[in-house]
N, C-alpha and C. Protein backbone atom coordinates (compact mmCIF):
# COMPACT_ATOMS: atom_id res chain seq x y z
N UNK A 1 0.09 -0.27 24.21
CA UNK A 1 -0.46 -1.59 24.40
C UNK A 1 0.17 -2.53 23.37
N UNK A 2 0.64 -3.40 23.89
CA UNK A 2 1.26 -4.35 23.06
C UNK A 2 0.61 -5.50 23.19
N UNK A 3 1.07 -6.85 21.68
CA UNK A 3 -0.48 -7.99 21.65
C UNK A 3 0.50 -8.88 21.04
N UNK A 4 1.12 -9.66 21.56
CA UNK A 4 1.96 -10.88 21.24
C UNK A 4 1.47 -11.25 19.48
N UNK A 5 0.30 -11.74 19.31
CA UNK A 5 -0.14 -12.11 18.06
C UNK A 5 -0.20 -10.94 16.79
N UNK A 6 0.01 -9.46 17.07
CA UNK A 6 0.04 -8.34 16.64
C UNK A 6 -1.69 -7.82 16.48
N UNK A 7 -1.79 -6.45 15.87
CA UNK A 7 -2.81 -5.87 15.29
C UNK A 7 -2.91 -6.17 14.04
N UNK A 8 -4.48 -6.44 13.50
CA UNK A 8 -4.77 -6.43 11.78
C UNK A 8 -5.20 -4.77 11.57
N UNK A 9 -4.97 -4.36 10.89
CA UNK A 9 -5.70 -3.43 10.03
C UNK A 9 -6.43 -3.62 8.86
N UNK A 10 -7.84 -3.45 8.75
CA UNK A 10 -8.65 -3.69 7.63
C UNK A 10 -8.82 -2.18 6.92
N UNK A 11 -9.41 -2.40 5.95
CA UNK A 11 -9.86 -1.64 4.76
C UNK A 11 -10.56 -2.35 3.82
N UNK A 12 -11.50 -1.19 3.37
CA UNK A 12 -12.12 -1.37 2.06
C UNK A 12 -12.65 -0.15 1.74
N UNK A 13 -12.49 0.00 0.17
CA UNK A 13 -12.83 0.92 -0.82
C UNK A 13 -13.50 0.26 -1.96
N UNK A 14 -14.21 1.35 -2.63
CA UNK A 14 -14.91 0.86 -3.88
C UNK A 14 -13.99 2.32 -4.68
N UNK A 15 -13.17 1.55 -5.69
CA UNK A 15 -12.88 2.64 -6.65
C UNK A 15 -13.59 2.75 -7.89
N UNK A 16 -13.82 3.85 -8.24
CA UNK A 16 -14.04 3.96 -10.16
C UNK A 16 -13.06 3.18 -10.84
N UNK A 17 -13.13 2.19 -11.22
CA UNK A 17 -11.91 1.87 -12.16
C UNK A 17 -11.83 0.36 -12.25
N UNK A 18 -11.89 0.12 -13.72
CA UNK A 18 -11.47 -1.33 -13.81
C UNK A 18 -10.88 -2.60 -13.06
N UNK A 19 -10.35 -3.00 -12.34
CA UNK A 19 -10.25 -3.77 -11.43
C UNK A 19 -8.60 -3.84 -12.40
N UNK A 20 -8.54 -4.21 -13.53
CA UNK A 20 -6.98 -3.91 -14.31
C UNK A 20 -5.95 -2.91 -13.87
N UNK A 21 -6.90 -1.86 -14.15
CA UNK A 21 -6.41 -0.22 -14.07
C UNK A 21 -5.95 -0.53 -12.22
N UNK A 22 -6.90 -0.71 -11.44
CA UNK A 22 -6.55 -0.78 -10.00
C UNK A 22 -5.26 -1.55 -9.79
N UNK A 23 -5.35 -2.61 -10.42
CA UNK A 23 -3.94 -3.85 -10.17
C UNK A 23 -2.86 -2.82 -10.59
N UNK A 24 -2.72 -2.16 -11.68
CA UNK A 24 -1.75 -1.55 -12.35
C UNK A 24 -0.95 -0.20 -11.66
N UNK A 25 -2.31 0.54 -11.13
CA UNK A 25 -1.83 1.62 -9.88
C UNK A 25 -0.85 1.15 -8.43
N UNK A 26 -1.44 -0.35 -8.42
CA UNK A 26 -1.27 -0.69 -7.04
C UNK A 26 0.36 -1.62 -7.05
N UNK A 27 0.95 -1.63 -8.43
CA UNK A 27 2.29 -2.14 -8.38
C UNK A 27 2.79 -1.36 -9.74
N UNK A 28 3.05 -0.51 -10.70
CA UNK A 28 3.81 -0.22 -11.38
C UNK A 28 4.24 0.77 -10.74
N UNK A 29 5.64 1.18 -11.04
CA UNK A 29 6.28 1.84 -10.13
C UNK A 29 6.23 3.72 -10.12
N UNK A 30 5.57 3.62 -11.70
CA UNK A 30 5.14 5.11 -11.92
C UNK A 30 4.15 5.45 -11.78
N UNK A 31 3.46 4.68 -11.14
CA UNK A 31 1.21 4.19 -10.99
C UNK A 31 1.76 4.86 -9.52
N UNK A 32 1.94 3.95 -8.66
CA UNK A 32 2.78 3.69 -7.55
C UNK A 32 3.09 5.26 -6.86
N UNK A 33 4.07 5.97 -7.16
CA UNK A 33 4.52 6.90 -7.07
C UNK A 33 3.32 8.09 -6.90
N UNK A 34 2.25 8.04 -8.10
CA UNK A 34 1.54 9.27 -7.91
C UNK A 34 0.54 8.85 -6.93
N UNK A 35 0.29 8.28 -5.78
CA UNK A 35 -0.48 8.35 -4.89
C UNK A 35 0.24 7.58 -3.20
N UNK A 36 0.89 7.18 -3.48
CA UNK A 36 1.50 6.44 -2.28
C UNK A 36 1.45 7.41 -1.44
N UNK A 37 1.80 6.85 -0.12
CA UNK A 37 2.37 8.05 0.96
C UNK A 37 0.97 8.93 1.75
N UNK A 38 1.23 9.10 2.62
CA UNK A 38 0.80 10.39 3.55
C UNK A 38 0.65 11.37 2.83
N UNK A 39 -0.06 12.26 2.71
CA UNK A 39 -0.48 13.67 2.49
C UNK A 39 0.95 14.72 2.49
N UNK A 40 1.16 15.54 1.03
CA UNK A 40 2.60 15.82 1.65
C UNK A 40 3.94 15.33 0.88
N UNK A 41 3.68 13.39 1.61
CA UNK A 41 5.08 13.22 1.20
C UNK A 41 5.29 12.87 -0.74
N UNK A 42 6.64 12.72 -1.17
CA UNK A 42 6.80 12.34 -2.34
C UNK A 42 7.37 11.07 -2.40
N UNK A 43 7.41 10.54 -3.94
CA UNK A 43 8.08 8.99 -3.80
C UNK A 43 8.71 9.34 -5.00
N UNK A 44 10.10 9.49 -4.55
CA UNK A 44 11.09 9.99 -5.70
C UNK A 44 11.21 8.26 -6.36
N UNK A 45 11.77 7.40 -5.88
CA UNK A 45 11.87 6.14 -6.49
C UNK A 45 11.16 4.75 -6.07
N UNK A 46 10.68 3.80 -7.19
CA UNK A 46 10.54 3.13 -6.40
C UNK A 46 11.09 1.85 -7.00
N UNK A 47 11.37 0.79 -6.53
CA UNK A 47 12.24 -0.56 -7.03
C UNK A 47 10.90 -1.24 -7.45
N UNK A 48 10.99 -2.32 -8.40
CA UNK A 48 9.80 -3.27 -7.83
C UNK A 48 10.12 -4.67 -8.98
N UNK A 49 10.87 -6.08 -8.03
CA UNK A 49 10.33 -7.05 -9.55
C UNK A 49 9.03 -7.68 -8.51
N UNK A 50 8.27 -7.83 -9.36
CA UNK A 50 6.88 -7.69 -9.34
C UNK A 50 6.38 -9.63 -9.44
N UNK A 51 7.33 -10.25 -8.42
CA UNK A 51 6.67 -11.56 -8.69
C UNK A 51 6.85 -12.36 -7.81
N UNK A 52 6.83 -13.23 -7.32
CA UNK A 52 6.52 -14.10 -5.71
C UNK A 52 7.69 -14.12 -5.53
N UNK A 53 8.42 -14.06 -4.53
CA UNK A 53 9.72 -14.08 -4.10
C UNK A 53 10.69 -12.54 -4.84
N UNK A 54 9.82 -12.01 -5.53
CA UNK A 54 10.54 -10.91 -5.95
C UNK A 54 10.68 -9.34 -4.63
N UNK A 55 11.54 -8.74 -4.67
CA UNK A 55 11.33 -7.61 -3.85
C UNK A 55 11.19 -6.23 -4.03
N UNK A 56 11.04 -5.24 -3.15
CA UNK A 56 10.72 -3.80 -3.87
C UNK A 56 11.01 -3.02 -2.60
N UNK A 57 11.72 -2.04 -3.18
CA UNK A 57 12.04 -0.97 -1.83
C UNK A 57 11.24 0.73 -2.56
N UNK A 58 11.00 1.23 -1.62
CA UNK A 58 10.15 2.67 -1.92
C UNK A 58 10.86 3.64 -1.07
N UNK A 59 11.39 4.62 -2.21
CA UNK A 59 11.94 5.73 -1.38
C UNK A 59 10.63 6.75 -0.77
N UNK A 60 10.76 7.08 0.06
CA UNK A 60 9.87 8.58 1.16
C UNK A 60 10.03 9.54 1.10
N UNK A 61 9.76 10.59 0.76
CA UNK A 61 9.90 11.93 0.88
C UNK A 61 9.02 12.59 1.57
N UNK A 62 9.09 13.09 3.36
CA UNK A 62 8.44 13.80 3.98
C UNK A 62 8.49 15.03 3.28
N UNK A 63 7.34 15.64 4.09
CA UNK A 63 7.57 17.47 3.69
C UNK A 63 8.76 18.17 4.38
N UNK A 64 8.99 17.27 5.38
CA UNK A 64 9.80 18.17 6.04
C UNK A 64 10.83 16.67 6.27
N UNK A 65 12.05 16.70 6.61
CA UNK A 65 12.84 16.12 6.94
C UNK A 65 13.95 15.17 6.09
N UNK A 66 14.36 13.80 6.43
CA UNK A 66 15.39 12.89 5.33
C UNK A 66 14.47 12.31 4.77
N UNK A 67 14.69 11.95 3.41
CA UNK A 67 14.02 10.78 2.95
C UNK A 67 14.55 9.09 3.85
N UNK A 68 13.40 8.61 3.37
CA UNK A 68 13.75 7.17 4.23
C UNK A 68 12.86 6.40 3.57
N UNK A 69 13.21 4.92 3.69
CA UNK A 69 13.11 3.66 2.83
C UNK A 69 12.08 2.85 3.34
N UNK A 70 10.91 1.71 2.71
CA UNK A 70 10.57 0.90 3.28
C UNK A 70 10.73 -0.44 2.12
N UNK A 71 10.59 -1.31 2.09
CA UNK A 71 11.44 -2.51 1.32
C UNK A 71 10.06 -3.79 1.93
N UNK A 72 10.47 -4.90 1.26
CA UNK A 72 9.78 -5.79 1.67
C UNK A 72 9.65 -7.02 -0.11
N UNK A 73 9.45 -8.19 0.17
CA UNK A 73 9.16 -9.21 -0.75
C UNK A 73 7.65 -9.61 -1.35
N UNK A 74 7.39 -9.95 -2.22
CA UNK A 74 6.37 -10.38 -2.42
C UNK A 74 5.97 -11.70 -2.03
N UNK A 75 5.11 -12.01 -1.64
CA UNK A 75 4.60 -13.74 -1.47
C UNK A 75 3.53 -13.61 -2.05
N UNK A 76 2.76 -13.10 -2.78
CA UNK A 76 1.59 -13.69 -3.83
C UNK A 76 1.38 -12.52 -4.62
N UNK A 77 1.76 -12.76 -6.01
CA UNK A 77 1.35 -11.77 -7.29
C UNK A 77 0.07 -12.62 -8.24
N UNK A 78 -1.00 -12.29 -8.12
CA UNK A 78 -2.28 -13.44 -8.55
C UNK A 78 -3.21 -11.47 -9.62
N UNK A 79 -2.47 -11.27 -11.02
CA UNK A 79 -2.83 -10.24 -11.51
C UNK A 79 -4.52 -10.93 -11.95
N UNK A 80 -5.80 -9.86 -12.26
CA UNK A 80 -5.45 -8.85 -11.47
C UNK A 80 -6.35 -8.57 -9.93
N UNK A 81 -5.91 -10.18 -9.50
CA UNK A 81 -6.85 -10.16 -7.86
C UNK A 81 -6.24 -10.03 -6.73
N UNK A 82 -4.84 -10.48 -6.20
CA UNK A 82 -4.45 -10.20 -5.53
C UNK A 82 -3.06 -10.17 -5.52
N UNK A 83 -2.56 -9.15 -4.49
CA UNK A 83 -1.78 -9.16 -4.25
C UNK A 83 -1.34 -9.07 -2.76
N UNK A 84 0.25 -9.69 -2.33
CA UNK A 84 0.27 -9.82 -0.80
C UNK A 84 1.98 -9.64 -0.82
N UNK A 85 2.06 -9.33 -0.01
CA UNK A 85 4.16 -8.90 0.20
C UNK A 85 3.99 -8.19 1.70
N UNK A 86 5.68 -8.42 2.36
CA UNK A 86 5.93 -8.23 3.38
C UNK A 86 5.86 -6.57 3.46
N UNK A 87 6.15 -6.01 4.70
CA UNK A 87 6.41 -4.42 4.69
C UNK A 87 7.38 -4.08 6.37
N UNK A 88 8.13 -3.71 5.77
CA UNK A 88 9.21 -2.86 6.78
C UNK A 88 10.26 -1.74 6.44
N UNK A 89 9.88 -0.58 7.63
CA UNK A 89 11.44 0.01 7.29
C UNK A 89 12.65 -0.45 7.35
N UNK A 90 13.42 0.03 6.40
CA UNK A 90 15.07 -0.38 6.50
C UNK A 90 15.47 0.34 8.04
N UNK A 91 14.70 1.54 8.23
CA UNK A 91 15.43 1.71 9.78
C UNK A 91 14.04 1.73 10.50
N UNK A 92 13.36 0.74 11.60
CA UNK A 92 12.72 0.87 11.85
C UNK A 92 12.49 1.31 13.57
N UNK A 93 11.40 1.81 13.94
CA UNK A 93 10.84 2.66 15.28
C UNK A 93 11.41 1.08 15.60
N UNK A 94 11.83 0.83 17.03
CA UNK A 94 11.70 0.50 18.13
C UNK A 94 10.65 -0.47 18.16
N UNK A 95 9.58 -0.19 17.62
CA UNK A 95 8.14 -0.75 18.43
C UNK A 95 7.62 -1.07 16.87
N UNK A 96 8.32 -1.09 16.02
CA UNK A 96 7.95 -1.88 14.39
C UNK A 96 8.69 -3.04 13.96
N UNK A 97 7.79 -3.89 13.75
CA UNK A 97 8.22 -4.85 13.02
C UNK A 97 7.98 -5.32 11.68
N UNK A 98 7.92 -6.25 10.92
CA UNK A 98 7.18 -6.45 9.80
C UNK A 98 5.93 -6.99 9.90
N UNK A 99 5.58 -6.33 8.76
CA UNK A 99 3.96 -6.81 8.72
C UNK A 99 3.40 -7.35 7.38
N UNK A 100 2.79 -8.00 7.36
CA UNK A 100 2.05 -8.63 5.49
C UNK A 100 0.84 -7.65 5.38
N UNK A 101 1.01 -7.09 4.25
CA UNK A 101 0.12 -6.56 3.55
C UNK A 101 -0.29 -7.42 2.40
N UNK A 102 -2.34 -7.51 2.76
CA UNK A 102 -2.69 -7.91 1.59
C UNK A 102 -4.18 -7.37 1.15
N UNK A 103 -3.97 -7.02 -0.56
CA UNK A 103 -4.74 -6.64 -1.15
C UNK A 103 -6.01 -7.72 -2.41
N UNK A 104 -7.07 -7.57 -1.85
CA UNK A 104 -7.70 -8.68 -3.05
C UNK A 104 -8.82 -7.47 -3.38
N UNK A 105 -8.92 -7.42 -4.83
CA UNK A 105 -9.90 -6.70 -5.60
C UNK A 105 -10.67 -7.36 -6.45
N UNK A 106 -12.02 -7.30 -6.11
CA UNK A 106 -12.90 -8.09 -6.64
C UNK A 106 -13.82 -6.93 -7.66
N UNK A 107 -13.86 -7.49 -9.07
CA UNK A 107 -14.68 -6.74 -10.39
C UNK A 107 -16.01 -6.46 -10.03
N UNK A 108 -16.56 -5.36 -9.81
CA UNK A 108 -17.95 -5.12 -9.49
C UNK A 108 -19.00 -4.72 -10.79
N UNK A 109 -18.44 -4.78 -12.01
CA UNK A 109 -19.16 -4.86 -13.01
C UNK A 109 -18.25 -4.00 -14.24
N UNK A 110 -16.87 -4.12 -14.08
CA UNK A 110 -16.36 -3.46 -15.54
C UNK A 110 -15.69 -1.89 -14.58
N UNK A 111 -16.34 -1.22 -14.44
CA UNK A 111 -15.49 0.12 -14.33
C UNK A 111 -15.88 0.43 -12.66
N UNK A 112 -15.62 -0.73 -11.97
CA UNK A 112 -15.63 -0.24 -10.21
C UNK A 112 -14.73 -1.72 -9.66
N UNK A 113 -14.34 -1.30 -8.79
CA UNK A 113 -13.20 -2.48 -8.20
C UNK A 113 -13.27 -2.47 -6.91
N UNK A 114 -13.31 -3.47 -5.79
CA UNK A 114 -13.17 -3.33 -4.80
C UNK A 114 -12.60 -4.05 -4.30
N UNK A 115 -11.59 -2.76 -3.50
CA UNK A 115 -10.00 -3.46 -3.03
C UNK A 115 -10.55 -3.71 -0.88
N UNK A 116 -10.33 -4.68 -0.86
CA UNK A 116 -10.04 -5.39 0.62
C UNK A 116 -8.87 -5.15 1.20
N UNK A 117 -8.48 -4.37 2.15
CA UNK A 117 -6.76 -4.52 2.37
C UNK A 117 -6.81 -5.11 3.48
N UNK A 118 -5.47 -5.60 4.00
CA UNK A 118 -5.40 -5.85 4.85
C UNK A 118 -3.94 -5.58 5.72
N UNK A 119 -3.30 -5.11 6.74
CA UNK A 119 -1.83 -5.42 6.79
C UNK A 119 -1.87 -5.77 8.46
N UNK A 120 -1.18 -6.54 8.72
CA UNK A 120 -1.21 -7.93 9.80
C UNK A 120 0.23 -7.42 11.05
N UNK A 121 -0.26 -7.93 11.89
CA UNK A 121 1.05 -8.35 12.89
C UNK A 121 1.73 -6.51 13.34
N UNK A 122 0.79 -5.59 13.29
CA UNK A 122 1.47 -4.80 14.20
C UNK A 122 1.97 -4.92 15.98
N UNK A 123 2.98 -4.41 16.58
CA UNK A 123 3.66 -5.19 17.26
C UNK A 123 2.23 -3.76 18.51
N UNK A 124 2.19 -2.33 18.14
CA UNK A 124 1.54 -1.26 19.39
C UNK A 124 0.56 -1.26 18.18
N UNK A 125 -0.41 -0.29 19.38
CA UNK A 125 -1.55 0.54 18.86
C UNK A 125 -0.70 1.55 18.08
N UNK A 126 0.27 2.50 18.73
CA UNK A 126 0.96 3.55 18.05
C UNK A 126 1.15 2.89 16.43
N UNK A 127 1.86 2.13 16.47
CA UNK A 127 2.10 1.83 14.67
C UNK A 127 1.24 1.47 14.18
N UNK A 128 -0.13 1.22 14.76
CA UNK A 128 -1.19 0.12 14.35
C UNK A 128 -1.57 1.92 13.23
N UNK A 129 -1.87 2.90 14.78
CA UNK A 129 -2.77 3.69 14.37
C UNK A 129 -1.57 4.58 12.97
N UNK A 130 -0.63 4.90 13.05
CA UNK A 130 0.22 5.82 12.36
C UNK A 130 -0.04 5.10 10.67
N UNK A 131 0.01 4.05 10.59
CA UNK A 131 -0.07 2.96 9.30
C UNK A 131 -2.10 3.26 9.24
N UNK A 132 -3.06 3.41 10.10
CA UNK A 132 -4.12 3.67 9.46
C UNK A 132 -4.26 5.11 8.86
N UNK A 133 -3.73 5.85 9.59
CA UNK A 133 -3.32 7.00 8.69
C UNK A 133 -3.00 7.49 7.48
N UNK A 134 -1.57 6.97 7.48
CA UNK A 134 -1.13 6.58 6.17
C UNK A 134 -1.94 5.97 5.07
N UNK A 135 -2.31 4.59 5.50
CA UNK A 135 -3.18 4.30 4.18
C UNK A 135 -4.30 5.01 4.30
N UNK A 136 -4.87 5.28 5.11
CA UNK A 136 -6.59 6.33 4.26
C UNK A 136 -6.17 7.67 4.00
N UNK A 137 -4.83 7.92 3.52
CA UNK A 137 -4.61 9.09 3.04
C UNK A 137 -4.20 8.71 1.80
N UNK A 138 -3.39 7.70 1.86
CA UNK A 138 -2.89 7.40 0.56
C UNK A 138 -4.30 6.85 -0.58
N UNK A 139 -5.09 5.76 0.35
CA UNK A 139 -6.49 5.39 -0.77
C UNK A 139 -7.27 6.71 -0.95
N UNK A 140 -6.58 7.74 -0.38
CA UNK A 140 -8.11 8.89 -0.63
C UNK A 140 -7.53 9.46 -1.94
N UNK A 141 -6.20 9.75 -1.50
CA UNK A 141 -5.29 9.92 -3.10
C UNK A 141 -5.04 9.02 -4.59
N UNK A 142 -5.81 7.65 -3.99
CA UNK A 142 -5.54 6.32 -4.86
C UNK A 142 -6.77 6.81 -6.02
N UNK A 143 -8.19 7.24 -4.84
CA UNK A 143 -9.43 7.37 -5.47
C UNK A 143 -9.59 8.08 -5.98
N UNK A 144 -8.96 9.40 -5.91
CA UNK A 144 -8.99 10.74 -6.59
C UNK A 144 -8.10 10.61 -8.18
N UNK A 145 -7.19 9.75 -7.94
CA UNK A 145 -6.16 9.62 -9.33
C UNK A 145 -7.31 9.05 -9.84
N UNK A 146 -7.97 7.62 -9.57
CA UNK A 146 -8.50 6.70 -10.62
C UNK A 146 -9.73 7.30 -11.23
N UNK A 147 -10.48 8.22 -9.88
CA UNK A 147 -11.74 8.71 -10.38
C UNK A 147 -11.72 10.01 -12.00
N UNK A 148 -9.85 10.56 -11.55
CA UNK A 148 -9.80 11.65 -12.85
C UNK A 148 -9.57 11.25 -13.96
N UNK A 149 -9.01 9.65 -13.60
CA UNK A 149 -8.59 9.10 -14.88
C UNK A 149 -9.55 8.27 -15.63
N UNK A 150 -10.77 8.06 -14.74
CA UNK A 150 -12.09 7.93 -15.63
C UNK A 150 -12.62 8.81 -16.22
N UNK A 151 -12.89 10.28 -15.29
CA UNK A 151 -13.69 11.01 -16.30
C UNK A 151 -12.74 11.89 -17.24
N UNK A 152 -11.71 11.59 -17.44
CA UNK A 152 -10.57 12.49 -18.56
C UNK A 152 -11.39 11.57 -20.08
């Protein structure tokens, strides 16, 4: 099923963790790395200048197969409430296009954060659903880092 105006995908989580600590996971590139991705994959590298018009590419590492790239610009770095940047593969499905991802995390009292996501303009259901995947695997891995790194 295809939708001229695309699919939104929403989210929301409440993490353990400073609303700082959250901004900091959610763009440094070694924060970045230990939770990104699908279940599985790795993120051997990732690029990132970290400021409106700046860009960032993320290497992929399936369990099984090539690594492969996704890249994209920033259009709003607002530390530590939001953030928003484009998203596409360098080689993309057929039926993908780019989409804006955006994140706003609002302070729920010092050591809990809650992140809003959002990512816009999927072109099918197929990519709509493969990208909800992805991220509630990756925030389940986001929550598990921040929650150990509170009680350490």
């Amino acid at each position: 099923m295809t939708h001229n105006a695309g699919l939104t995908l929403r989210m929301q989580r409440v993490l353990r963790a400073p609303r700082a600590v959250v901004f900091r996971a959610l763009t440094e590139p070694q924060e970045l790395a230990k939770w990104w991705g699908p279940d599985g994959f790795t993120i051997p590298r990732v690029e990132s200048d970290l400021r409106t018009g700046g860009g960032y590419r993320i290497a992929m590492q399936p369990p099984e197969g090539e690594l492969f790239y996704l890249a994209g610009e920033f259009r709003e770095v607002d530390p530590p409430a939001r953030l928003s940047y484009t998203f596409r593969w360098e080689e993309p499905d057929p039926e993908d296009r780019q989409t804006v991802v955006t994140l706003s995390l609002r302070d729920l009292g010092g050591q809990a954060t809650e992140l809003d996501f959002t990512q816009e303009h999927f072109a099918t259901e197929e990519r709509y659903a493969l990208h909800e995947e992805g991220w509630t695997q990756s925030f389940d891995k986001l929550e598990r880092l921040l929650s150990a790194d509170a009680s350490a």
